[in-house]
C-alpha atoms as a PDB file:
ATOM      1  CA  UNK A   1      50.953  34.515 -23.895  1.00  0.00           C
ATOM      2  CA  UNK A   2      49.408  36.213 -27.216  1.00  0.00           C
ATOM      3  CA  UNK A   3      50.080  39.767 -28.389  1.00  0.00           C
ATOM      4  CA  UNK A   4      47.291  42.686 -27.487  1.00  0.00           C
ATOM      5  CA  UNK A   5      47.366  45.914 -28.617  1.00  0.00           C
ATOM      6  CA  UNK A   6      44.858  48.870 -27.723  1.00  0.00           C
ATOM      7  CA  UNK A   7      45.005  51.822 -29.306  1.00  0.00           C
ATOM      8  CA  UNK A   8      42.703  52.188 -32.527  1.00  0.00           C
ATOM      9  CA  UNK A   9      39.503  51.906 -31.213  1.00  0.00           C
ATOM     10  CA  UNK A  10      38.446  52.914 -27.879  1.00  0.00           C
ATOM     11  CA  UNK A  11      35.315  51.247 -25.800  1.00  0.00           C
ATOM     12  CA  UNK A  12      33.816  52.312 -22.682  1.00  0.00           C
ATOM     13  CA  UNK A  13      31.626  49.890 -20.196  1.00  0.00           C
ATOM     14  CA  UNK A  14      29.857  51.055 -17.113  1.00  0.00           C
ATOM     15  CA  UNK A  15      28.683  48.553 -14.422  1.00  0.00           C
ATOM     16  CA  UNK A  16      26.942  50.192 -11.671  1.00  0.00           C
ATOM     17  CA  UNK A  17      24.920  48.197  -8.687  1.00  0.00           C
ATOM     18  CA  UNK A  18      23.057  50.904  -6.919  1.00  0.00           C
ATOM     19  CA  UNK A  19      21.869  48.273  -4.204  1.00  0.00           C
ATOM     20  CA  UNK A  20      25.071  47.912  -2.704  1.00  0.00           C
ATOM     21  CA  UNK A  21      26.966  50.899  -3.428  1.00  0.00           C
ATOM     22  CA  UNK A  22      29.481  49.160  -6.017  1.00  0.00           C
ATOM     23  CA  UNK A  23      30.579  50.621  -9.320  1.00  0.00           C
ATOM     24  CA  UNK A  24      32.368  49.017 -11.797  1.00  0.00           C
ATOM     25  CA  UNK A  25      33.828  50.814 -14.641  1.00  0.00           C
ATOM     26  CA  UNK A  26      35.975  49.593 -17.854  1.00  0.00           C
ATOM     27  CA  UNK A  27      37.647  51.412 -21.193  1.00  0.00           C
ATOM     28  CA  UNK A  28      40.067  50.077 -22.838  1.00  0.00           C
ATOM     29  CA  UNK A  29      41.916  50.786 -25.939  1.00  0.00           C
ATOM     30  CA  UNK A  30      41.835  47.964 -28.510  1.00  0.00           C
ATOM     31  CA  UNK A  31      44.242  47.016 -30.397  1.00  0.00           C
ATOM     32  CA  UNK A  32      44.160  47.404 -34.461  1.00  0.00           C
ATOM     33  CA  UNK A  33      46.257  44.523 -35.150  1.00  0.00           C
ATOM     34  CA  UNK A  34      44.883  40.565 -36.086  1.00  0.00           C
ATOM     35  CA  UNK A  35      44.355  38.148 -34.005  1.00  0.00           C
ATOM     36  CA  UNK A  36      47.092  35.524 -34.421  1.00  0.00           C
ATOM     37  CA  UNK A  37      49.171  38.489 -35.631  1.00  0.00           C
ATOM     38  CA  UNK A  38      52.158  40.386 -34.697  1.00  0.00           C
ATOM     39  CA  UNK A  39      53.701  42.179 -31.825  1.00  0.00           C
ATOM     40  CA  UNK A  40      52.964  46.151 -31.720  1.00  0.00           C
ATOM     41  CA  UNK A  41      56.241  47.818 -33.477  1.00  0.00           C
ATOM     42  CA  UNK A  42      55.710  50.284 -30.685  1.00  0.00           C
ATOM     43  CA  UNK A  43      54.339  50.636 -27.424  1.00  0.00           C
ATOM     44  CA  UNK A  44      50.289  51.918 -27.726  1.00  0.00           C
ATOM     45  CA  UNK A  45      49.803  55.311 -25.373  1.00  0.00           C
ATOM     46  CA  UNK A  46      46.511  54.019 -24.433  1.00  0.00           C
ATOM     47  CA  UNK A  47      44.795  57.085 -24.346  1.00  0.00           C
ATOM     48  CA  UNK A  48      41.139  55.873 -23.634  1.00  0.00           C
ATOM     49  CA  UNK A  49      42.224  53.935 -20.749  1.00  0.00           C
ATOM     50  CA  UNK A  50      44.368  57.028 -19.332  1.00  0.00           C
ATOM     51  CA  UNK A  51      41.096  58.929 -19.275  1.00  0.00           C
ATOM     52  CA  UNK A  52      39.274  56.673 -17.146  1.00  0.00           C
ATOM     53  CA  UNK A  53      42.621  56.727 -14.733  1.00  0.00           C
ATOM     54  CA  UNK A  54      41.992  60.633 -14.777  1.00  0.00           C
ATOM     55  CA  UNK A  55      38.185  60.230 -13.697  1.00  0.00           C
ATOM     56  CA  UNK A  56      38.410  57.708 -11.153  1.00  0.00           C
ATOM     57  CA  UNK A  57      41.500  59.779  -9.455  1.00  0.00           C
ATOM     58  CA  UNK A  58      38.826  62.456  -9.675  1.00  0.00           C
ATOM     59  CA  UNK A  59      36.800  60.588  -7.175  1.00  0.00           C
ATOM     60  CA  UNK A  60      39.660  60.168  -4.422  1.00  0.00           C
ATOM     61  CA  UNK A  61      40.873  62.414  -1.528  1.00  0.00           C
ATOM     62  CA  UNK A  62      45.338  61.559  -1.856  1.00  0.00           C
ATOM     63  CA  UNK A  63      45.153  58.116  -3.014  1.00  0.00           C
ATOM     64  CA  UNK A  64      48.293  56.076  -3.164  1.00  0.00           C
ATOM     65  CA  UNK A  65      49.561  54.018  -6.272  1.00  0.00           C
ATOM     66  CA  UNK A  66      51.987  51.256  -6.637  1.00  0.00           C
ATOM     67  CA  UNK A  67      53.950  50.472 -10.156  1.00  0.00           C
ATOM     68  CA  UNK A  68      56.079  47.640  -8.359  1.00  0.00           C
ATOM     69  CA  UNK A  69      59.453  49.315  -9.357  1.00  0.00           C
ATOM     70  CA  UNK A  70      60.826  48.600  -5.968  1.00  0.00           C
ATOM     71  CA  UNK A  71      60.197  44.898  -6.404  1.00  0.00           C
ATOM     72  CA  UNK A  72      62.904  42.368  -8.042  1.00  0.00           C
ATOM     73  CA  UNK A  73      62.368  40.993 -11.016  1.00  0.00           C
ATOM     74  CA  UNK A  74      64.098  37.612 -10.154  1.00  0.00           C
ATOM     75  CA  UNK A  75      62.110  37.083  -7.097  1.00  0.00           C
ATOM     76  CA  UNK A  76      59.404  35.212  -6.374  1.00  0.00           C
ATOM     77  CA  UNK A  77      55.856  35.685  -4.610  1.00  0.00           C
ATOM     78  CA  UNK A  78      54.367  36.223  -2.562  1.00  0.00           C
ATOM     79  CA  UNK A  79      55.467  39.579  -2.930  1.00  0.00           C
ATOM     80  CA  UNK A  80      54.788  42.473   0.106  1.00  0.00           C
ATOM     81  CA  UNK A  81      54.648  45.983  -0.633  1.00  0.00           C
ATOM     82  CA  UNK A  82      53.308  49.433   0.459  1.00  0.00           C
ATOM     83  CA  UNK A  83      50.914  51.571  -1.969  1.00  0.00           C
ATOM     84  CA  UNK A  84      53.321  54.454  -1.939  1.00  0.00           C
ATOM     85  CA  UNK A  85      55.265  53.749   0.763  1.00  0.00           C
ATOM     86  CA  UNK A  86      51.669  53.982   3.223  1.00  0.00           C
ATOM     87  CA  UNK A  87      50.832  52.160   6.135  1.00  0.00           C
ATOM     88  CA  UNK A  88      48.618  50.553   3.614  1.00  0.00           C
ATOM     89  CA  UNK A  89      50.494  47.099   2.490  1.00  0.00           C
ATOM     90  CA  UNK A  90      49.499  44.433   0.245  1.00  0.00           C
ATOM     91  CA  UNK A  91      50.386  40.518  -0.164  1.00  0.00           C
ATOM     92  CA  UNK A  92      50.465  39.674  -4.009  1.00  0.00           C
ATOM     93  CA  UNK A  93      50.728  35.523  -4.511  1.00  0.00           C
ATOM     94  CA  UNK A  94      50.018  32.917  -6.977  1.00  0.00           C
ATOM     95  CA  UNK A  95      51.419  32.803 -10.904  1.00  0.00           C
ATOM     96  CA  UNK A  96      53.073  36.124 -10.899  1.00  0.00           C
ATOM     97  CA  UNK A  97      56.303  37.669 -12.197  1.00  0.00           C
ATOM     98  CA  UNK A  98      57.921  40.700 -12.275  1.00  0.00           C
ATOM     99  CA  UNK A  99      58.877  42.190 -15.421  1.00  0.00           C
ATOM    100  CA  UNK A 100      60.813  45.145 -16.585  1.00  0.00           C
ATOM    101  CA  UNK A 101      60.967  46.860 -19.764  1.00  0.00           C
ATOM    102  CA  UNK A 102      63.402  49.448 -19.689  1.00  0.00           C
ATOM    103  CA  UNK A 103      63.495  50.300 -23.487  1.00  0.00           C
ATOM    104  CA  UNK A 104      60.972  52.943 -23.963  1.00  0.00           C
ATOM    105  CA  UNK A 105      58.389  52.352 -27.176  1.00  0.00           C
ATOM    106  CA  UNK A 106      58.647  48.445 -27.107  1.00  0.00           C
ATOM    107  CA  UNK A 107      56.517  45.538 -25.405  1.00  0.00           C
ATOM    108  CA  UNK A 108      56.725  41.991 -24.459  1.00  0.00           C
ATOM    109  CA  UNK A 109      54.809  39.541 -26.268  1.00  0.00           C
ATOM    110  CA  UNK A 110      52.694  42.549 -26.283  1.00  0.00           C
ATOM    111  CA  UNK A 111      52.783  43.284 -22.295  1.00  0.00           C
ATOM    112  CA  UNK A 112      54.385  46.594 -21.088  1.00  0.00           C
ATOM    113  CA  UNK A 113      54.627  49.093 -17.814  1.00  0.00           C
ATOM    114  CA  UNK A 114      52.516  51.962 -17.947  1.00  0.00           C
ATOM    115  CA  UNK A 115      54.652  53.864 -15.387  1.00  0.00           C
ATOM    116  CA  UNK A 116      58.395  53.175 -15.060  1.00  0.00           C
ATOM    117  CA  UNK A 117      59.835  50.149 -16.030  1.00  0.00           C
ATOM    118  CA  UNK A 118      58.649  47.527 -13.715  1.00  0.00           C
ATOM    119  CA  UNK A 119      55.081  46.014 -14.119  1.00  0.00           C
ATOM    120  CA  UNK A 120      53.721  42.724 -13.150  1.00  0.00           C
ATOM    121  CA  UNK A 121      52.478  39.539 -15.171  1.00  0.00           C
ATOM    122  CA  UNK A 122      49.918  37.059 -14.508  1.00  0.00           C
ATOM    123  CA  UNK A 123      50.403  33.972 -16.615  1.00  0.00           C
ATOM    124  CA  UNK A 124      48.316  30.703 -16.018  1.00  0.00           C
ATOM    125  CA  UNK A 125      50.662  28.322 -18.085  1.00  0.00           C
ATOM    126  CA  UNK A 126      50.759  26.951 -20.961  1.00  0.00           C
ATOM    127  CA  UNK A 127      47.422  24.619 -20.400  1.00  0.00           C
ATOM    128  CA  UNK A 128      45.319  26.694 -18.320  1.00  0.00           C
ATOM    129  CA  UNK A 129      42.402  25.873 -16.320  1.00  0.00           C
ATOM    130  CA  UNK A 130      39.133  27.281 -16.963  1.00  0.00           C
ATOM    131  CA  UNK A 131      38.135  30.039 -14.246  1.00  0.00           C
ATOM    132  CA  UNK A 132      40.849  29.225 -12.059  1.00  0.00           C
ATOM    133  CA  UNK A 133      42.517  31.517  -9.556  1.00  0.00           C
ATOM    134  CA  UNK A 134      45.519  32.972 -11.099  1.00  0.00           C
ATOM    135  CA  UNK A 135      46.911  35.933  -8.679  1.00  0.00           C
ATOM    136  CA  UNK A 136      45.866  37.058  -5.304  1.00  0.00           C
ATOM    137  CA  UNK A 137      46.457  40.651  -3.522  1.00  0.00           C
ATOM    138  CA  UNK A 138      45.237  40.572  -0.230  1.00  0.00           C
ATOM    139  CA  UNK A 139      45.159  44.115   1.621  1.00  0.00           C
ATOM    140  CA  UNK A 140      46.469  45.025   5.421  1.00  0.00           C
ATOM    141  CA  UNK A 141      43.442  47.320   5.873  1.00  0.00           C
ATOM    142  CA  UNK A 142      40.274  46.897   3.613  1.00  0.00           C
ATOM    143  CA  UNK A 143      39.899  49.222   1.049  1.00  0.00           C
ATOM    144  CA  UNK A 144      36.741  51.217  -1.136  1.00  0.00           C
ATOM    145  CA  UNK A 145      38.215  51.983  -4.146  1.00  0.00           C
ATOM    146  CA  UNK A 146      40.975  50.312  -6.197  1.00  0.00           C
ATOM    147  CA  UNK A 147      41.800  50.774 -10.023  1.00  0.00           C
ATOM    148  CA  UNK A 148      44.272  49.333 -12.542  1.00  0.00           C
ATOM    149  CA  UNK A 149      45.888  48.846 -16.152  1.00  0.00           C
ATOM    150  CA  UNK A 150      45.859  45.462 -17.873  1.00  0.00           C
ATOM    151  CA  UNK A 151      47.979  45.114 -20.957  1.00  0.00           C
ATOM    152  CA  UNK A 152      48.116  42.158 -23.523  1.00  0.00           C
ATOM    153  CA  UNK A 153      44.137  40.895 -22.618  1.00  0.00           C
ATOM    154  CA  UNK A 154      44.098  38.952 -25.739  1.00  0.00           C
ATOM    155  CA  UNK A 155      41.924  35.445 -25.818  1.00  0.00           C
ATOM    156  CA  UNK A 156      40.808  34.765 -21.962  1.00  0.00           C
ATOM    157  CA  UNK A 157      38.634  37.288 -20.137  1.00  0.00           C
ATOM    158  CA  UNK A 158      39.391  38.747 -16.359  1.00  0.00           C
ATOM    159  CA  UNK A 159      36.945  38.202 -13.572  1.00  0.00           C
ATOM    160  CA  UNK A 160      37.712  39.823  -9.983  1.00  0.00           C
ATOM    161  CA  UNK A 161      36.413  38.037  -7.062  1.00  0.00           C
ATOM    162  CA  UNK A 162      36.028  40.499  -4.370  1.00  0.00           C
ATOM    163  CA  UNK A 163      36.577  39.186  -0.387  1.00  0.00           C
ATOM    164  CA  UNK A 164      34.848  41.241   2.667  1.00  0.00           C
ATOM    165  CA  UNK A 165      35.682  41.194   5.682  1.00  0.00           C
ATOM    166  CA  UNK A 166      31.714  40.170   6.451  1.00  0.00           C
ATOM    167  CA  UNK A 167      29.920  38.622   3.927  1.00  0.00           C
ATOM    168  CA  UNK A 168      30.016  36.463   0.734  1.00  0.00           C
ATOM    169  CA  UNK A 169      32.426  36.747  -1.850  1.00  0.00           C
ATOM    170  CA  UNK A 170      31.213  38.395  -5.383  1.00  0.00           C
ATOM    171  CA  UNK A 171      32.173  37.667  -9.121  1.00  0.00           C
ATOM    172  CA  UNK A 172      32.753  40.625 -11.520  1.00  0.00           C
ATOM    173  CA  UNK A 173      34.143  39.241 -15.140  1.00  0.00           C
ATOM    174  CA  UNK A 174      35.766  42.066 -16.551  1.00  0.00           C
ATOM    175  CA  UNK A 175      33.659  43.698 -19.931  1.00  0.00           C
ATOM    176  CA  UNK A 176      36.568  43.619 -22.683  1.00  0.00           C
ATOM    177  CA  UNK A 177      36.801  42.811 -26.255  1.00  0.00           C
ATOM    178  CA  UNK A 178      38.092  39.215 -26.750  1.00  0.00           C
ATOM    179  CA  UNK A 179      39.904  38.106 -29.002  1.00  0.00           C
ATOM    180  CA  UNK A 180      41.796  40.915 -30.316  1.00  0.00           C
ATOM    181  CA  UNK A 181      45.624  41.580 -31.041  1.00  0.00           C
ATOM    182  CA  UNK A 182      48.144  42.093 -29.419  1.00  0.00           C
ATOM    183  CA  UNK A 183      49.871  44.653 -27.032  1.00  0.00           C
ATOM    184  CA  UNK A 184      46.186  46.130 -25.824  1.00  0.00           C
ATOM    185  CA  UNK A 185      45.114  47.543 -22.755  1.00  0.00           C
ATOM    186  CA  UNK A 186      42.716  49.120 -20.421  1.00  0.00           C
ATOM    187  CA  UNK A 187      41.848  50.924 -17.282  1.00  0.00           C
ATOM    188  CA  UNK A 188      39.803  49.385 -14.593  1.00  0.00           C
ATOM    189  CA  UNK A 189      38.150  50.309 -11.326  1.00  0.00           C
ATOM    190  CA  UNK A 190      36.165  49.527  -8.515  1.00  0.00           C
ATOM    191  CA  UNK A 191      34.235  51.529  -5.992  1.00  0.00           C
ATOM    192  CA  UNK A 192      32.479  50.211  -2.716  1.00  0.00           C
ATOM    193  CA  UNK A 193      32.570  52.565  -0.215  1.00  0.00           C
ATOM    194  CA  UNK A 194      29.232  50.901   1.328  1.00  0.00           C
ATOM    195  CA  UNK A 195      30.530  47.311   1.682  1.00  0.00           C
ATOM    196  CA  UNK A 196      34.945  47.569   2.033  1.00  0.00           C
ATOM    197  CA  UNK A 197      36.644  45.085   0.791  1.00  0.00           C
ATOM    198  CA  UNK A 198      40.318  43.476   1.759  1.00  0.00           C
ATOM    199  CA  UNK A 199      41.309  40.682  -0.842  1.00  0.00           C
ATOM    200  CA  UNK A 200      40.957  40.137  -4.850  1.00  0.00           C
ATOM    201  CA  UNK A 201      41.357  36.801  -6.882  1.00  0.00           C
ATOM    202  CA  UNK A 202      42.773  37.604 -10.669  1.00  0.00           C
ATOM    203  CA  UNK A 203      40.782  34.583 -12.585  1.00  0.00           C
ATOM    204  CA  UNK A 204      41.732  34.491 -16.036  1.00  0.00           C
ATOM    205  CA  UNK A 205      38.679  32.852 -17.839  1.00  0.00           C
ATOM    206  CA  UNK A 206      39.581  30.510 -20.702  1.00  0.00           C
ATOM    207  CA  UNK A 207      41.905  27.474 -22.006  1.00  0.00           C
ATOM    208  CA  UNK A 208      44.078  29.475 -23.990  1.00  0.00           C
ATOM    209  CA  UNK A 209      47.700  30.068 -23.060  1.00  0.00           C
ATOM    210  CA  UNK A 210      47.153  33.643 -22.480  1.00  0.00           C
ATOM    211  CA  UNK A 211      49.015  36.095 -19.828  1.00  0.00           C
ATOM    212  CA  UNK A 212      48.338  39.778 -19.236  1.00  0.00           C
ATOM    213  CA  UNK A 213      50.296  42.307 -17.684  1.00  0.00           C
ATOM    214  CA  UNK A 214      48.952  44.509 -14.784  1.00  0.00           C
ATOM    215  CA  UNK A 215      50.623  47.894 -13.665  1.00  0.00           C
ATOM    216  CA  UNK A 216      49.803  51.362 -11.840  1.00  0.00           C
ATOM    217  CA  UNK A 217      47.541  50.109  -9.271  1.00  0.00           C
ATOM    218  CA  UNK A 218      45.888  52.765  -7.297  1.00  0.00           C
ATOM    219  CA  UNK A 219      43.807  51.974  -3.861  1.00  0.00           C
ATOM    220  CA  UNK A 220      41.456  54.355  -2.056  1.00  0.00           C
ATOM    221  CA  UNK A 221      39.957  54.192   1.854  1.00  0.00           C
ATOM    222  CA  UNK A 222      36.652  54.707   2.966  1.00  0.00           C
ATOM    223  CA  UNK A 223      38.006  58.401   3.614  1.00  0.00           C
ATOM    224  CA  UNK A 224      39.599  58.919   0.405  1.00  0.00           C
ATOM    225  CA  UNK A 225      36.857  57.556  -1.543  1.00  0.00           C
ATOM    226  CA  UNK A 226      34.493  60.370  -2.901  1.00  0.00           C
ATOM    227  CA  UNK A 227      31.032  59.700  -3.609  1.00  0.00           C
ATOM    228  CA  UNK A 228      30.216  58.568  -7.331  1.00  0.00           C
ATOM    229  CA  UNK A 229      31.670  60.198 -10.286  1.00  0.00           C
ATOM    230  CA  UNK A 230      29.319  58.812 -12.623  1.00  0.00           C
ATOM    231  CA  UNK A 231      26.531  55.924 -13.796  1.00  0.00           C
ATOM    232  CA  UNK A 232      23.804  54.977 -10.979  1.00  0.00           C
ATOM    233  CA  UNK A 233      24.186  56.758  -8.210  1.00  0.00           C
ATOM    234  CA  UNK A 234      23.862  54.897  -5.017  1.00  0.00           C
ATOM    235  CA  UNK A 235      21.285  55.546  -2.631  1.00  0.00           C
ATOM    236  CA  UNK A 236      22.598  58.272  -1.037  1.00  0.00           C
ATOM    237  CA  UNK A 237      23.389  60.246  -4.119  1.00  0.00           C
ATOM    238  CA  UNK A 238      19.588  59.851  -5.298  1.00  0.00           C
ATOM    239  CA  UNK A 239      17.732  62.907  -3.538  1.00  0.00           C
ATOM    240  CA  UNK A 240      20.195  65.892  -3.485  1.00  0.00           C
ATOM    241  CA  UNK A 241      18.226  69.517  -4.154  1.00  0.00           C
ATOM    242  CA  UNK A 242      18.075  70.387  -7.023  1.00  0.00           C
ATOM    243  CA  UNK A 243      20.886  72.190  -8.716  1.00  0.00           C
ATOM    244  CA  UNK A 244      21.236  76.377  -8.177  1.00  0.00           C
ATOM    245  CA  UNK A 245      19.785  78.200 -11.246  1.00  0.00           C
ATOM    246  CA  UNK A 246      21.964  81.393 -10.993  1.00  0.00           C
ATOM    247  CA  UNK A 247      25.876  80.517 -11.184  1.00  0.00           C
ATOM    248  CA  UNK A 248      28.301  83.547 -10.670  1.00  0.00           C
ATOM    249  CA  UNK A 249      30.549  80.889 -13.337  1.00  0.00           C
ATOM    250  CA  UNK A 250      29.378  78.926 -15.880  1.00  0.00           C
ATOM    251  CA  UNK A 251      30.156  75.324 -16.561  1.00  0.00           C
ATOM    252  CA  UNK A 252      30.344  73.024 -19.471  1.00  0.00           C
ATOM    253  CA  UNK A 253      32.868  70.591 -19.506  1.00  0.00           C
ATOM    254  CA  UNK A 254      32.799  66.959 -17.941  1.00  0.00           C
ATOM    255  CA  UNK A 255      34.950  67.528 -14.821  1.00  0.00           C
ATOM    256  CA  UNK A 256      36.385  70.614 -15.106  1.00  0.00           C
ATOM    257  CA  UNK A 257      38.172  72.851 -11.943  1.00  0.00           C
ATOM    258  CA  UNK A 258      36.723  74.167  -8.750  1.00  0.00           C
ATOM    259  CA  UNK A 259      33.757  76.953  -9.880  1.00  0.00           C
ATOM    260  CA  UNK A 260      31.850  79.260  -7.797  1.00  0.00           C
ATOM    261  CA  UNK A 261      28.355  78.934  -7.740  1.00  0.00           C
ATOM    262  CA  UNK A 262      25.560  80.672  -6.105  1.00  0.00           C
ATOM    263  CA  UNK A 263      22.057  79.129  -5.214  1.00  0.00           C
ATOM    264  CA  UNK A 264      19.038  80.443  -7.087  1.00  0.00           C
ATOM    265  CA  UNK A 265      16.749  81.116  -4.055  1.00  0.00           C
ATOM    266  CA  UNK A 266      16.143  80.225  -0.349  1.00  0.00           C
ATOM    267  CA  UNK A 267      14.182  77.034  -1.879  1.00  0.00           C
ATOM    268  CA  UNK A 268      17.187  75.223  -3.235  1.00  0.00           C
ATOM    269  CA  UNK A 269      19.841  74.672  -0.294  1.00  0.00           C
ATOM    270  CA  UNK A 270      23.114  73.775  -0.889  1.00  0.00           C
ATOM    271  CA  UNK A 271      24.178  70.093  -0.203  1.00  0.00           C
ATOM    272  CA  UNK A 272      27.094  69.301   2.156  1.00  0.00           C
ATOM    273  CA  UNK A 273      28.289  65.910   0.564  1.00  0.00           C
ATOM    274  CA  UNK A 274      30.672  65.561   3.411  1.00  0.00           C
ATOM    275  CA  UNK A 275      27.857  65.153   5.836  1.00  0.00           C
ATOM    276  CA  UNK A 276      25.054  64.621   3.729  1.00  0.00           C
ATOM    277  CA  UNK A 277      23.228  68.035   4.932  1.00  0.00           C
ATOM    278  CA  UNK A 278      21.549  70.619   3.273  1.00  0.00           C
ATOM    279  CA  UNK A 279      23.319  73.678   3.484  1.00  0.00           C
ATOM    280  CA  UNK A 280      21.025  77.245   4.341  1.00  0.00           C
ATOM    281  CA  UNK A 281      22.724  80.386   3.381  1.00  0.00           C
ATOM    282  CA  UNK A 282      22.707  82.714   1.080  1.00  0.00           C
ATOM    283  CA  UNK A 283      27.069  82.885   0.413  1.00  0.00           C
ATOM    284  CA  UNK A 284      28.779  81.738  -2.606  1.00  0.00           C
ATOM    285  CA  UNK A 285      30.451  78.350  -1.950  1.00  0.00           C
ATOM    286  CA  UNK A 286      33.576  76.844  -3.892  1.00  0.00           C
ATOM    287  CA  UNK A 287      32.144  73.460  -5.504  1.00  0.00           C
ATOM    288  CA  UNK A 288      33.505  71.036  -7.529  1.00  0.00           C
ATOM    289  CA  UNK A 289      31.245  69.823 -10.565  1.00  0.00           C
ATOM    290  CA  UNK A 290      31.688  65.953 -10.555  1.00  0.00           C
ATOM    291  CA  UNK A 291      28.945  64.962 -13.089  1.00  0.00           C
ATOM    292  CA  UNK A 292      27.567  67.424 -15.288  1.00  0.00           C
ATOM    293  CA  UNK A 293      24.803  65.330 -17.236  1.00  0.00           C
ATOM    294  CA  UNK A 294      21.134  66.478 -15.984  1.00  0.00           C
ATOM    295  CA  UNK A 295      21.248  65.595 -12.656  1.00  0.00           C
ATOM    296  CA  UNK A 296      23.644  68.424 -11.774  1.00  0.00           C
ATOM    297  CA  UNK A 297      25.319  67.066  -9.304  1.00  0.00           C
ATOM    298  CA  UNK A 298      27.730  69.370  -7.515  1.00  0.00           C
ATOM    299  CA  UNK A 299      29.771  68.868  -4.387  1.00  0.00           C
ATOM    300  CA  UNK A 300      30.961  71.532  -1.582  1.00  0.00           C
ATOM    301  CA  UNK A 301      34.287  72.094  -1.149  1.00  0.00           C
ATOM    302  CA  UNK A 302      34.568  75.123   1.307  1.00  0.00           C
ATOM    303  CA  UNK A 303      33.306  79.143   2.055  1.00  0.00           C
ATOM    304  CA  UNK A 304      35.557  81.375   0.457  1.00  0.00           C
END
């Protein structure tokens, strides 16, 4: 596998398919070295990419995470495991490894965990196939929301293949800078709390020898799964009233904590985003601010 490293330069990419409630959101964190060119002489933080973590966890109600320290690293797949010990378990199979890395600061051949020491790493050989199916996780109970880190992305691209439990399979290749160094990374997730999905196909698309390493993978259910943080909304998130005028706090930062707001008059309800109700009453309510461009989107949380 090459070397990545991102940590210079940081991109963001937003895919969002309103039609079918799916969002698909990428930033990565890309590395300043050559191509062809060394190993990082330490491991990047990856700031850009933890960012995107801190938004999408934003958009979930307790989610569970698994960073596969549990796992041996001198087994071999499939692998079984529980996202955070839940009832929630997974089936990982194809050309995958588990690696650990207990030396804080370094990498290998530019892959690295981004929580603990364990991580795992997808690597199609030496003479790779074009768009073939490198890794599969399959899922116990489908799932709306799941998000990731990728390290070492260096000549091939990603594309996810999502499975439903009704319907056609769908393609999503993976919006990151190729080629680049080595030792990068990035943050990736998926939303589709309209159409749940139970099984994902890793495709690395390409000919060159090139693995990547994949760690911190957090899943959300239909009832953990918020509605959109950001992008297209999807249909249901089109025609909320308008936001209050008169705010008993003010707000200015991107997601910021709970504030308490007050609606301007008895012409602009509140919205219940749990039920997808307007609200009548004149009492404060506890709302979170979850997008703060000029749709003013706001969500209730509870009376005080």
């Amino acid at each position: 596998m090459k070397t990545n490293l991102f940590t210079g330069v940081g991109l963001s990419f937003l895919l969002a398919y309103s039609a079918m409630g799916f969002e698909l959101q990428v930033r990565q964190d890309v590395s300043p070295l050559p191509v062809n060119g060394p190993e990082p002489a330490t491991r990047p933080n990856l700031p850009t990419s933890r960012s995107l973590e801190a938004d999408f966890l934003l958009g979930l109600i307790n989610p569970t995470m698994e960073s596969f320290e549990a796992l041996p690293t001198n087994g071999t797949p499939p692998f079984t495991f529980g996202f955070g010990g839940g009832a929630n378990t997974a089936t990982l199979s194809g050309s995958v490894a588990v690696w650990t890395l207990p030396l804080e600061g370094t990498t290998i051949n530019g892959t690295f965990p981004v929580h603990g020491t364990n991580y795992l790493v997808i690597y199609p050989g030496d003479h790779p196939t074009n768009n073939s199916i490198n890794a599969t996780i399959a899922f116990s109970t489908p799932v709306a929301a799941f998000g990731f880190f990728t390290t070492d992305i260096e000549k091939n691209q990603l594309k996810l293949v999502l499975h439903y439990p009704n319907g056609s399979p769908t393609e999503h290749l993976i919006p990151v800078t190729v080629p680049q160094g080595s030792g990068g990374g990035m943050f990736c997730y998926l939303r589709s709390p309209e159409k749940l999905f139970d099984k994902i196909e890793f495709c690395n698309v390409g000919t060159a020898p090139d693995g990547f390493g994949f760690d911190k993978m957090t899943i959300g259910t239909l009832a953990e799964t918020r509605p959109f943080l950001g992008g297209q909304p999807n249909q249901s998130d089109l025609n909320p009233p308008p936001a209050p005028k008169t705010m008993v706090l003010s707000w200015h930062t991107n997601y910021g904590p709970p504030w308490i707001l007050q609606k301007s008059s008895s012409m602009h309800d509140w919205w219940d985003w749990t039920n997808q109700t307007p609200v009548v009453t004149n009492d404060l309510y506890q709302v979170e601010v979850i997008c703060t461009d000029e749709t003013g989107f706001f969500r209730l949380l509870h009376r005080p």
